[in-house]
N, C-alpha and C. Protein backbone atom coordinates (compact mmCIF):
# COMPACT_ATOMS: atom_id res chain seq x y z
N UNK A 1 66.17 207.84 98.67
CA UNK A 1 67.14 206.78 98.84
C UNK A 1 67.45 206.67 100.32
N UNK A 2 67.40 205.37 100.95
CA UNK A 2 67.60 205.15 102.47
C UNK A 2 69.01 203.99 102.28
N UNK A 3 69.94 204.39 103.19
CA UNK A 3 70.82 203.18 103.77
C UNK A 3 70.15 202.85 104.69
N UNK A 4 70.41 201.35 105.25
CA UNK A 4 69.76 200.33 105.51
C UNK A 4 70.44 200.37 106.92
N UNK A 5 71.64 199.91 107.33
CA UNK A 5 72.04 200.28 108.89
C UNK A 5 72.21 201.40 109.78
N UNK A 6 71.60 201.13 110.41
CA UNK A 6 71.88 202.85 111.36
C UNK A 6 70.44 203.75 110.80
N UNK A 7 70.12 203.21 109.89
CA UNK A 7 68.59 204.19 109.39
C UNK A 7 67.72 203.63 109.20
N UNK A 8 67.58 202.23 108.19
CA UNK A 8 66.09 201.26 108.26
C UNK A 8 66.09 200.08 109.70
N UNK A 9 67.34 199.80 109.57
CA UNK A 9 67.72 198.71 110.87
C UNK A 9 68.54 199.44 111.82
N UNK A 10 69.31 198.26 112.61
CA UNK A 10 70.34 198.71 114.21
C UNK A 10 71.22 198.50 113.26
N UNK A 11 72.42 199.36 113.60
CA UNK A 11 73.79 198.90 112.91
C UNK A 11 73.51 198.07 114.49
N UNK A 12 75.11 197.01 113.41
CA UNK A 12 75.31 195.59 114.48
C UNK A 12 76.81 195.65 114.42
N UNK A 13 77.19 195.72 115.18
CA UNK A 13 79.09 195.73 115.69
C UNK A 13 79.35 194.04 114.96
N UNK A 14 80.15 194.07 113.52
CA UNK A 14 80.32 192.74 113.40
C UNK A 14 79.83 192.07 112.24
N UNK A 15 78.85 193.14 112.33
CA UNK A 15 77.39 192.95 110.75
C UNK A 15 76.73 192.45 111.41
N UNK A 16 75.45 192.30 109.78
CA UNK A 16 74.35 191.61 110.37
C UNK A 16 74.93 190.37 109.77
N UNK A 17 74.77 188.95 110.19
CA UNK A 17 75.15 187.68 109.46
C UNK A 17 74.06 187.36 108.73
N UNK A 18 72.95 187.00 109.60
CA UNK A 18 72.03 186.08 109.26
C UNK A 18 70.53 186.86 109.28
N UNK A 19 69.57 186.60 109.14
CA UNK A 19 68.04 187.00 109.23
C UNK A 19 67.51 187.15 110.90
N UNK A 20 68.19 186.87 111.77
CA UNK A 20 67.83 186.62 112.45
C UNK A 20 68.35 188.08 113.75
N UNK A 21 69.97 188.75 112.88
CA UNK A 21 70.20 189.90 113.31
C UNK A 21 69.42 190.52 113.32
N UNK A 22 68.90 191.05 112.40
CA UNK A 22 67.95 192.18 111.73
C UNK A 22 66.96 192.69 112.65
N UNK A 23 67.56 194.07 113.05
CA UNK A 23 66.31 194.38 113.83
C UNK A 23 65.80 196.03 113.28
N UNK A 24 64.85 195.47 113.07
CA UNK A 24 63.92 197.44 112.39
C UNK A 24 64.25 198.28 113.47
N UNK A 25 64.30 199.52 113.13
CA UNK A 25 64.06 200.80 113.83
C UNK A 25 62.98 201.28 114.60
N UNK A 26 62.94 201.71 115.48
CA UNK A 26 61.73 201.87 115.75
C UNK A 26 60.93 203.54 114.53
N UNK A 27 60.13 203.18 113.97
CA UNK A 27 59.67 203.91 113.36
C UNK A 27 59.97 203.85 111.61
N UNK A 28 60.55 202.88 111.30
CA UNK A 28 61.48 202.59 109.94
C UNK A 28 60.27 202.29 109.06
N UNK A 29 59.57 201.02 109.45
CA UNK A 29 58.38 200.77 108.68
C UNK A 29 57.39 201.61 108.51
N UNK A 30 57.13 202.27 108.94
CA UNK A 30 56.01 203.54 109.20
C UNK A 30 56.99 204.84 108.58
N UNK A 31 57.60 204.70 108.12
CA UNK A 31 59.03 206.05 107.51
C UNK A 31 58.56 205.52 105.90
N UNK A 32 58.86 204.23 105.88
CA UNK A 32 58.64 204.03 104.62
C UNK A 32 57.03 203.99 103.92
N UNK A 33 56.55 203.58 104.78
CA UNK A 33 54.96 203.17 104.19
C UNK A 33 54.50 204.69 104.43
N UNK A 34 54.90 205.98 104.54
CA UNK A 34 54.23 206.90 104.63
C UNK A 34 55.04 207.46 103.05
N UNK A 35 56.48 206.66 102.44
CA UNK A 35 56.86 207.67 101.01
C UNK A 35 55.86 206.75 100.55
N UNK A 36 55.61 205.70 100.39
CA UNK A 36 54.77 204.58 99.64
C UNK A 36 53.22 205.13 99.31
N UNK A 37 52.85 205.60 100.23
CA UNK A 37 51.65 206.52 100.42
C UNK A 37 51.55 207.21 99.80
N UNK A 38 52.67 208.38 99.65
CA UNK A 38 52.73 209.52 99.02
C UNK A 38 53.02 209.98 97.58
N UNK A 39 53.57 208.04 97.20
CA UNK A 39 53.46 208.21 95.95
C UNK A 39 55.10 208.21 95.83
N UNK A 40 55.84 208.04 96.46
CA UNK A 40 57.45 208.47 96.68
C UNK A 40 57.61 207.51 96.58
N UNK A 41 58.76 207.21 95.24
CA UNK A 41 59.52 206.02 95.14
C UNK A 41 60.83 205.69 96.16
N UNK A 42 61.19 204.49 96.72
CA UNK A 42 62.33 204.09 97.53
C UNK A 42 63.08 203.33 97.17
N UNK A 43 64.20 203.52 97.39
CA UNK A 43 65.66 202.69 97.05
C UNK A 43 66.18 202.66 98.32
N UNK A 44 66.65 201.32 98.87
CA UNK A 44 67.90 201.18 99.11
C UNK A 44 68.82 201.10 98.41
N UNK A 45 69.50 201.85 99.65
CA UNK A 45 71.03 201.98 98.79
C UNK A 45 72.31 201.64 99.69
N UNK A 46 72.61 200.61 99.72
CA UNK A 46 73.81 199.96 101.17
C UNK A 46 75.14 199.26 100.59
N UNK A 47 76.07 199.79 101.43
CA UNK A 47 76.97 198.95 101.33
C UNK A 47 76.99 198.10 102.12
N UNK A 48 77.35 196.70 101.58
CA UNK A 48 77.24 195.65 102.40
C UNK A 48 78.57 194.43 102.40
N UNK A 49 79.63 194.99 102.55
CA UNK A 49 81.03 194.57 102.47
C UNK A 49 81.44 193.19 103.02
N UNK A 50 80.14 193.14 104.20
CA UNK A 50 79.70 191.50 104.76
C UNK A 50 79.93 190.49 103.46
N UNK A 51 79.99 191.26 102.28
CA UNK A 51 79.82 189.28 101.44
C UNK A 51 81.16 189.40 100.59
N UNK A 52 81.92 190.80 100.28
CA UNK A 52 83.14 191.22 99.86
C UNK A 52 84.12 190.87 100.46
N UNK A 53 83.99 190.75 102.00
CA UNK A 53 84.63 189.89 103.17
C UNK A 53 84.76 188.58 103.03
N UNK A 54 84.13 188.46 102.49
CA UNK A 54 83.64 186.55 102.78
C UNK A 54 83.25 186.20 104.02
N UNK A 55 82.24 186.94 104.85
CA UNK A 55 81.84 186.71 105.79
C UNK A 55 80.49 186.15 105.95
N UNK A 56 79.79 186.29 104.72
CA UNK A 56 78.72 185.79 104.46
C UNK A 56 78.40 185.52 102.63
N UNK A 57 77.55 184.81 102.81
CA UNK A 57 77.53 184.62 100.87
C UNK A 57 76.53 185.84 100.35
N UNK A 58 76.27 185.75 98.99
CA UNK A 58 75.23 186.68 98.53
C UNK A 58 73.58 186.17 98.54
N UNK A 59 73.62 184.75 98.69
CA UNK A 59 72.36 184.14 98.63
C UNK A 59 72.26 184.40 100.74
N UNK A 60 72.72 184.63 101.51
CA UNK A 60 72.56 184.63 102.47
C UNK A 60 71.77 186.54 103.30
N UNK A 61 72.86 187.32 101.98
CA UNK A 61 72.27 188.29 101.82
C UNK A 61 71.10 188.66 101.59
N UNK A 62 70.67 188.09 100.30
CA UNK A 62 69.16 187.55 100.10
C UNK A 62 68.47 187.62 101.26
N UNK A 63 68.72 186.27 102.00
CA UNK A 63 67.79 185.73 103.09
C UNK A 63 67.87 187.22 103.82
N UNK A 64 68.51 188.05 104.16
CA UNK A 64 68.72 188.98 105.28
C UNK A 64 67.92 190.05 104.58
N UNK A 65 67.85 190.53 103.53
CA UNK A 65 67.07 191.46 102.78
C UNK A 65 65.23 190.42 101.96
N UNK A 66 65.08 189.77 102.55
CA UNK A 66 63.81 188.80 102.66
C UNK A 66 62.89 188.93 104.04
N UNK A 67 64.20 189.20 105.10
CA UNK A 67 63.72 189.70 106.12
C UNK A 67 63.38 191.25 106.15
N UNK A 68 64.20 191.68 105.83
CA UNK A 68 63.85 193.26 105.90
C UNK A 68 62.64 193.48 104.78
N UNK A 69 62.63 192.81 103.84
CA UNK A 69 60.94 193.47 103.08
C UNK A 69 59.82 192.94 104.03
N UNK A 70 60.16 191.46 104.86
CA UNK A 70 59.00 191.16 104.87
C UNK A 70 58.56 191.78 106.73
N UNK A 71 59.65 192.46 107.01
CA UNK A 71 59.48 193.20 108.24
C UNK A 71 58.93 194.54 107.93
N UNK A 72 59.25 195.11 106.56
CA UNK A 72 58.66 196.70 105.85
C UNK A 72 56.93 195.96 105.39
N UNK A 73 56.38 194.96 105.47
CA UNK A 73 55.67 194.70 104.84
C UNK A 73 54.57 194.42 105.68
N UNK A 74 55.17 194.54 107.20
CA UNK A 74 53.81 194.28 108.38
C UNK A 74 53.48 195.82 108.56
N UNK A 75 54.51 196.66 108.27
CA UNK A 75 53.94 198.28 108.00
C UNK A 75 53.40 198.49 106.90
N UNK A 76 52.83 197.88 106.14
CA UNK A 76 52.04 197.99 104.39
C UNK A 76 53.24 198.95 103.76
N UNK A 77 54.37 198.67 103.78
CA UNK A 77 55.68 199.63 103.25
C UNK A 77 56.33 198.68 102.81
N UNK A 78 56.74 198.93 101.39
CA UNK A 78 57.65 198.15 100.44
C UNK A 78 58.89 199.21 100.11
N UNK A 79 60.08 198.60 99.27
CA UNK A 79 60.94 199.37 98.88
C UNK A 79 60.76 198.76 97.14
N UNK A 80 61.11 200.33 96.59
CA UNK A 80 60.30 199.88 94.97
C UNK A 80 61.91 199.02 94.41
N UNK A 81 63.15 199.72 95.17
CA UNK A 81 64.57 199.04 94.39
C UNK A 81 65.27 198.76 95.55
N UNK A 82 66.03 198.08 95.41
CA UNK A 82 67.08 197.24 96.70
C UNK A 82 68.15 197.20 95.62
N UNK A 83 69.46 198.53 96.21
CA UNK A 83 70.88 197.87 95.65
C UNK A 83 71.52 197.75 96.57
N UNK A 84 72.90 197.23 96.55
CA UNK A 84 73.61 197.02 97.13
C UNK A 84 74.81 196.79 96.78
N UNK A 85 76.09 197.49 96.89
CA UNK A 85 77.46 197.51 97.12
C UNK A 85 78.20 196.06 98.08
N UNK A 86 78.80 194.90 97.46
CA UNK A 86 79.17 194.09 98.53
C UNK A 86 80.76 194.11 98.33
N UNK A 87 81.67 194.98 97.49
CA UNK A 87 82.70 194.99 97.37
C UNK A 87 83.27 195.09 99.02
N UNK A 88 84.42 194.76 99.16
CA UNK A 88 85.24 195.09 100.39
C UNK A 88 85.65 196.47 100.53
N UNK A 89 85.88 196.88 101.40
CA UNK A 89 86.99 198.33 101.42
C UNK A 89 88.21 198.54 100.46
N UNK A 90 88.63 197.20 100.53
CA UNK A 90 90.06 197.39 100.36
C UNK A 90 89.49 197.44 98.35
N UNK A 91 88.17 197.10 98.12
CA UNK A 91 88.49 196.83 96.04
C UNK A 91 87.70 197.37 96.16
N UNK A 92 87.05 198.73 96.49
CA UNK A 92 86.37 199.86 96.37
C UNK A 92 86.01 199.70 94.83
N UNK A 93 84.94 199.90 94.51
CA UNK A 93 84.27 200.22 93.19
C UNK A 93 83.83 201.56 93.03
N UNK A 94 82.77 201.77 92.16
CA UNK A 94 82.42 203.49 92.07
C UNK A 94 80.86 203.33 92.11
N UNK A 95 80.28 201.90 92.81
CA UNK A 95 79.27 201.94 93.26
C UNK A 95 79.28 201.62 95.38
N UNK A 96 80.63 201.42 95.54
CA UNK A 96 80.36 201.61 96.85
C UNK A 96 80.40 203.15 97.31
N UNK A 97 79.79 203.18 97.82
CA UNK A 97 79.44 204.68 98.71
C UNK A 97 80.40 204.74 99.83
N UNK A 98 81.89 206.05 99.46
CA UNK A 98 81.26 207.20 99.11
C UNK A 98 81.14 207.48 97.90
N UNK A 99 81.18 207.01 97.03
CA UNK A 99 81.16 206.84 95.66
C UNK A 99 80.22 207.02 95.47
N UNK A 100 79.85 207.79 93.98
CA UNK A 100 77.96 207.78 93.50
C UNK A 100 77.23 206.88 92.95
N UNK A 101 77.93 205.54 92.80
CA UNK A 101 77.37 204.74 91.41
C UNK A 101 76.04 204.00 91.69
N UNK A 102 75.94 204.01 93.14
CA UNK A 102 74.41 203.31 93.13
C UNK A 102 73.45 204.17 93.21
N UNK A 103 73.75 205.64 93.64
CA UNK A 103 72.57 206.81 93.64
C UNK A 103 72.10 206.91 92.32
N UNK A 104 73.34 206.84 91.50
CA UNK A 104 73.35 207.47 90.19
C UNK A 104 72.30 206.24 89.54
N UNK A 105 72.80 205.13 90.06
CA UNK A 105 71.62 204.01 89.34
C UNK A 105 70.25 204.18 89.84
N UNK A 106 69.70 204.39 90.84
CA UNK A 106 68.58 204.34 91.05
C UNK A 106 68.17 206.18 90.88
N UNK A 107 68.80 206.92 90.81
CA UNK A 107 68.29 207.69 89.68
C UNK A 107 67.91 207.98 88.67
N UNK A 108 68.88 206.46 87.79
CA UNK A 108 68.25 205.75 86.54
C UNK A 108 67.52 205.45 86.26
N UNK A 109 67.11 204.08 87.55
CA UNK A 109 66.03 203.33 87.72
C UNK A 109 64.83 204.18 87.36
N UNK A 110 64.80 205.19 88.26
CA UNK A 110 63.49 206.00 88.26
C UNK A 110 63.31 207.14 87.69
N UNK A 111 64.01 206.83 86.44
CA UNK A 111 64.33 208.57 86.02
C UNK A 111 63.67 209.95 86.64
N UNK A 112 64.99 210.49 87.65
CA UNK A 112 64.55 211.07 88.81
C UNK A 112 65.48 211.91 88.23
N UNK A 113 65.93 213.66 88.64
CA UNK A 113 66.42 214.27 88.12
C UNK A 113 67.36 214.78 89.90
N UNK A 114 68.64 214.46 89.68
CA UNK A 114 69.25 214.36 91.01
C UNK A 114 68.35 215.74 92.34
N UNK A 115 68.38 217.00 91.61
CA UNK A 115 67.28 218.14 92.43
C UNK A 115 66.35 217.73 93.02
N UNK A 116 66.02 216.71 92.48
CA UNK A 116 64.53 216.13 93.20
C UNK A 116 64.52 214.58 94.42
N UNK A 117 65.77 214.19 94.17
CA UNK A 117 66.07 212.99 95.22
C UNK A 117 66.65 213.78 96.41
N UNK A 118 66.79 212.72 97.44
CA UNK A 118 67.25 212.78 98.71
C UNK A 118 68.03 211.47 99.06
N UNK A 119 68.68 212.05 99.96
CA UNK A 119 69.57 210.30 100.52
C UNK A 119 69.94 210.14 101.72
N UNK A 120 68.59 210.10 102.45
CA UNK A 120 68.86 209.38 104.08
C UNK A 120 69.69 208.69 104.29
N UNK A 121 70.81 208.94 105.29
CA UNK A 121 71.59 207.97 105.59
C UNK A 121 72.51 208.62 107.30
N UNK A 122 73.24 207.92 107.52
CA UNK A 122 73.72 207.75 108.99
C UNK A 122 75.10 208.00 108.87
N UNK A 123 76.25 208.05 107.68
CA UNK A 123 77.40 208.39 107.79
C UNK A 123 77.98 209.27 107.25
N UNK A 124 79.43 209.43 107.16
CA UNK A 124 80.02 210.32 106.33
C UNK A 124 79.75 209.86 104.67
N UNK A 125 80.04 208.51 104.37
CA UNK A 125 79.62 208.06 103.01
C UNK A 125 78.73 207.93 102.54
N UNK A 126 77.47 208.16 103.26
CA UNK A 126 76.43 208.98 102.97
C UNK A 126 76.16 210.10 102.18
N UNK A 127 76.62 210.92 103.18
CA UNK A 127 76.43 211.87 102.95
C UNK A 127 77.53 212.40 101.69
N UNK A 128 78.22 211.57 101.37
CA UNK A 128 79.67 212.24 100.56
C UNK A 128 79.14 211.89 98.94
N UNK A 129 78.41 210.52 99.39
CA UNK A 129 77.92 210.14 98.24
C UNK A 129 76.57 210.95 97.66
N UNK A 130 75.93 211.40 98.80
CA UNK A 130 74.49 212.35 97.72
C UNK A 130 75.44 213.61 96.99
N UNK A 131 76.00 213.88 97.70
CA UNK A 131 76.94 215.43 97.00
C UNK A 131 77.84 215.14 96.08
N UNK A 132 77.83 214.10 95.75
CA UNK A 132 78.73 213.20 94.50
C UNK A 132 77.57 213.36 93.56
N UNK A 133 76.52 212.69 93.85
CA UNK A 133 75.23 212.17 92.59
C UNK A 133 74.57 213.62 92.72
N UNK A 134 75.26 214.88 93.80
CA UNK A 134 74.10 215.67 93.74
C UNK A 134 72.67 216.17 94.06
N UNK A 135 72.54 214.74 95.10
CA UNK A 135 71.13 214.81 95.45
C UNK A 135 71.48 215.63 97.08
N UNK A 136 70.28 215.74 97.64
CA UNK A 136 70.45 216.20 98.71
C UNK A 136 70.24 215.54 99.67
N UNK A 137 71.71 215.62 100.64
CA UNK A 137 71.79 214.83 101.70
C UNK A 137 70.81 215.05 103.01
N UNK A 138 70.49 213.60 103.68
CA UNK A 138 70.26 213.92 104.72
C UNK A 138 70.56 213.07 106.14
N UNK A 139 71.05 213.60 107.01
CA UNK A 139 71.68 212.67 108.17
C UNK A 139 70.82 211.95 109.33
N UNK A 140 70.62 211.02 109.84
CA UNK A 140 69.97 210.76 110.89
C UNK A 140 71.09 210.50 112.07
N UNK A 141 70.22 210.77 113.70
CA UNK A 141 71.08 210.49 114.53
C UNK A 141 71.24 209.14 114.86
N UNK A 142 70.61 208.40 114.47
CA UNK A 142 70.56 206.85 115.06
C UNK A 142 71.42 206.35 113.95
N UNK A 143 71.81 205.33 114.37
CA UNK A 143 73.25 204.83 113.71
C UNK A 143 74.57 205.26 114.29
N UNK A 144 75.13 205.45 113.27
CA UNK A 144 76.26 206.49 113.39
C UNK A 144 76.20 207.49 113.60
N UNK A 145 75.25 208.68 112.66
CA UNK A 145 74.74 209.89 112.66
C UNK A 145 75.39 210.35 113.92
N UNK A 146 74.84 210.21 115.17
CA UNK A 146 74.84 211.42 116.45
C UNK A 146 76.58 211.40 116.58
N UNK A 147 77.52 210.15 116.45
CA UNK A 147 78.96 210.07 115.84
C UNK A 147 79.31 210.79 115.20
N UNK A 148 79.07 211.10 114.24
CA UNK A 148 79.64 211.90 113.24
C UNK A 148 78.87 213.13 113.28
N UNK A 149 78.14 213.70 114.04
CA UNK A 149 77.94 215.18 114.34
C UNK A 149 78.99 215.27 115.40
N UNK A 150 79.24 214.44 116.03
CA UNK A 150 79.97 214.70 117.37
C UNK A 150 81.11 215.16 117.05
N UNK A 151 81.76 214.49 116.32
CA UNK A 151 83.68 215.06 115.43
C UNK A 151 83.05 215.87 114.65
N UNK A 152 82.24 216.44 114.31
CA UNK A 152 81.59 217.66 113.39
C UNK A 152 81.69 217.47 112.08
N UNK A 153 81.45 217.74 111.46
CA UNK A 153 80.89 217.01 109.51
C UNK A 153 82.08 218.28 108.77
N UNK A 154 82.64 217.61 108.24
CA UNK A 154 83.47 218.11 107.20
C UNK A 154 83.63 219.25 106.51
N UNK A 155 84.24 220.42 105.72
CA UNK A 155 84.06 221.66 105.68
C UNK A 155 83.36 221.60 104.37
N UNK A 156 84.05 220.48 104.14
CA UNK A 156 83.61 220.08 102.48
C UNK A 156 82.07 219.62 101.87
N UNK A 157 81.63 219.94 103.01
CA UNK A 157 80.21 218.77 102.87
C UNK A 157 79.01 220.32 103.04
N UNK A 158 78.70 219.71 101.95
CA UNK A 158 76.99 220.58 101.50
C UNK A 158 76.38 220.89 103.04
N UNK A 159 75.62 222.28 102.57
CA UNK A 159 74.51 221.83 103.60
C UNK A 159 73.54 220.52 103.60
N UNK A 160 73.27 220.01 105.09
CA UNK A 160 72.29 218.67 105.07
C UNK A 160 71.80 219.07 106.50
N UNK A 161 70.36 218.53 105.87
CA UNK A 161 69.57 218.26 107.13
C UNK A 161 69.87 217.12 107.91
N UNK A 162 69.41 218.09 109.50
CA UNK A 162 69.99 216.59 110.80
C UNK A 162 68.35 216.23 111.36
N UNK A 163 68.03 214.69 111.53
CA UNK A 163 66.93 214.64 112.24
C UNK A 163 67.20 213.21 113.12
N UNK A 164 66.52 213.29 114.60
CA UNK A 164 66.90 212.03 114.84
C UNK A 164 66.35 211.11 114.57
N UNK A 165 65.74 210.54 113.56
CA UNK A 165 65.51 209.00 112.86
C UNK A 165 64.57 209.65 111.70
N UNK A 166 64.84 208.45 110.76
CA UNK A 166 64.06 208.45 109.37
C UNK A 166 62.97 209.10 109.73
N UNK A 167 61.94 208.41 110.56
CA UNK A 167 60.58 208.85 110.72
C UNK A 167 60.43 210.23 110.67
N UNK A 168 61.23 211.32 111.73
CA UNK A 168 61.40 212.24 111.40
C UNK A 168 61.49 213.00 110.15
N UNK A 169 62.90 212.32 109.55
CA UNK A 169 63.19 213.49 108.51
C UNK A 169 61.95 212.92 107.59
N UNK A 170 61.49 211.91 107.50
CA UNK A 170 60.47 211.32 106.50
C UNK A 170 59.53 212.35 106.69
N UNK A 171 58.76 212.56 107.86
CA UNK A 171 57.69 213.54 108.19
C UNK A 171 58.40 215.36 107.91
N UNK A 172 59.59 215.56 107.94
CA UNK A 172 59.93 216.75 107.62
C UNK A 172 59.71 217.22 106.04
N UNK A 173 60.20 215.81 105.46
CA UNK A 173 60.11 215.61 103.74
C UNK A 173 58.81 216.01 103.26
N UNK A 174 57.65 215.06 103.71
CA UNK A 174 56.17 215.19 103.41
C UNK A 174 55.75 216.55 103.93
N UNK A 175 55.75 217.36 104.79
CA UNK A 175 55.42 218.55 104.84
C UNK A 175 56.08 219.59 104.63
N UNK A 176 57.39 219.46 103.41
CA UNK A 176 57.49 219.79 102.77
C UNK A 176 58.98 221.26 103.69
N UNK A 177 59.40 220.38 104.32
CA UNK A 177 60.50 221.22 105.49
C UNK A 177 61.74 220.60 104.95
């Protein structure tokens, strides 16, 4: 399981609005097309509060996640599920993260047994959310990540691996580190 800002894309001060924000990682497409390879199923898993706001619609969302497959797709890398959380902060559900409800779904999706998933991601709700569903967290520095090592990670929080970008921990995953 990958969140999408700060780990597949740039977080953007503001959001992303339109298709035209969207900028890959360096190494994001090549992160993914190497689980795709391996036979490793992928989920996104994002909150995206941009349309809970009313700052953007859900068909606009669309367009912005149209861009991101078809930017995973000049790396021969697809994502097998795309969810997404668009509630606001303030009407929190128990699928926005830190909450488990979208891990827990695409654990569904793929009947995956939580021991065996992972959940790349860049924040504290990240990370709060794999130790909710149980899977095992993992942090990147790009995004937020190198932020939130900086105020130091919580007492409460599992061990998790730190790497600085997907590509990394992706290549740590496959050889099996």
């Amino acid at each position: 399981m990958l969140d999408r800002d700060g780990v597949l894309t740039e977080e953007r001060a503001g959001f992303v609005k339109h298709p035209g924000e969207l900028q890959m990682l360096p190494g994001a497409g090549e992160a993914v097309a190497r689980l795709n390879a391996a036979g490793i199923k992928t989920a996104l898993v994002s909150n995206q509060s941009v349309v809970g706001r009313g700052i953007i619609s859900a068909e606009m969302l669309e367009r912005i996640h149209e861009k991101l497959r078809s930017a995973l797709a000049v790396h021969g890398a697809q994502l097998d599920l795309l969810l997404t959380c668009t509630d606001a902060p303030s009407a929190a559900g128990e699928r926005r993260k830190p909450q488990p409800g979208m891990l827990r779904e695409a654990l569904a999706h793929f009947r995956v047994a939580p021991h065996e998933a992972v959940m790349i991601g860049d924040q504290l709700s990240d990370l709060r959310a794999a130790q909710a569903a149980q899977v095992r967290p993992i942090l990147v520095r790009s995004g937020k990540g190198a932020e939130v090592l900086a105020k130091g990670l919580p007492q409460d929080i599992l061990t998790v691996a730190v790497y600085d970008s997907v590509i990394l921990a992706v290549e740590a995953l496959l050889s099996g580190r």
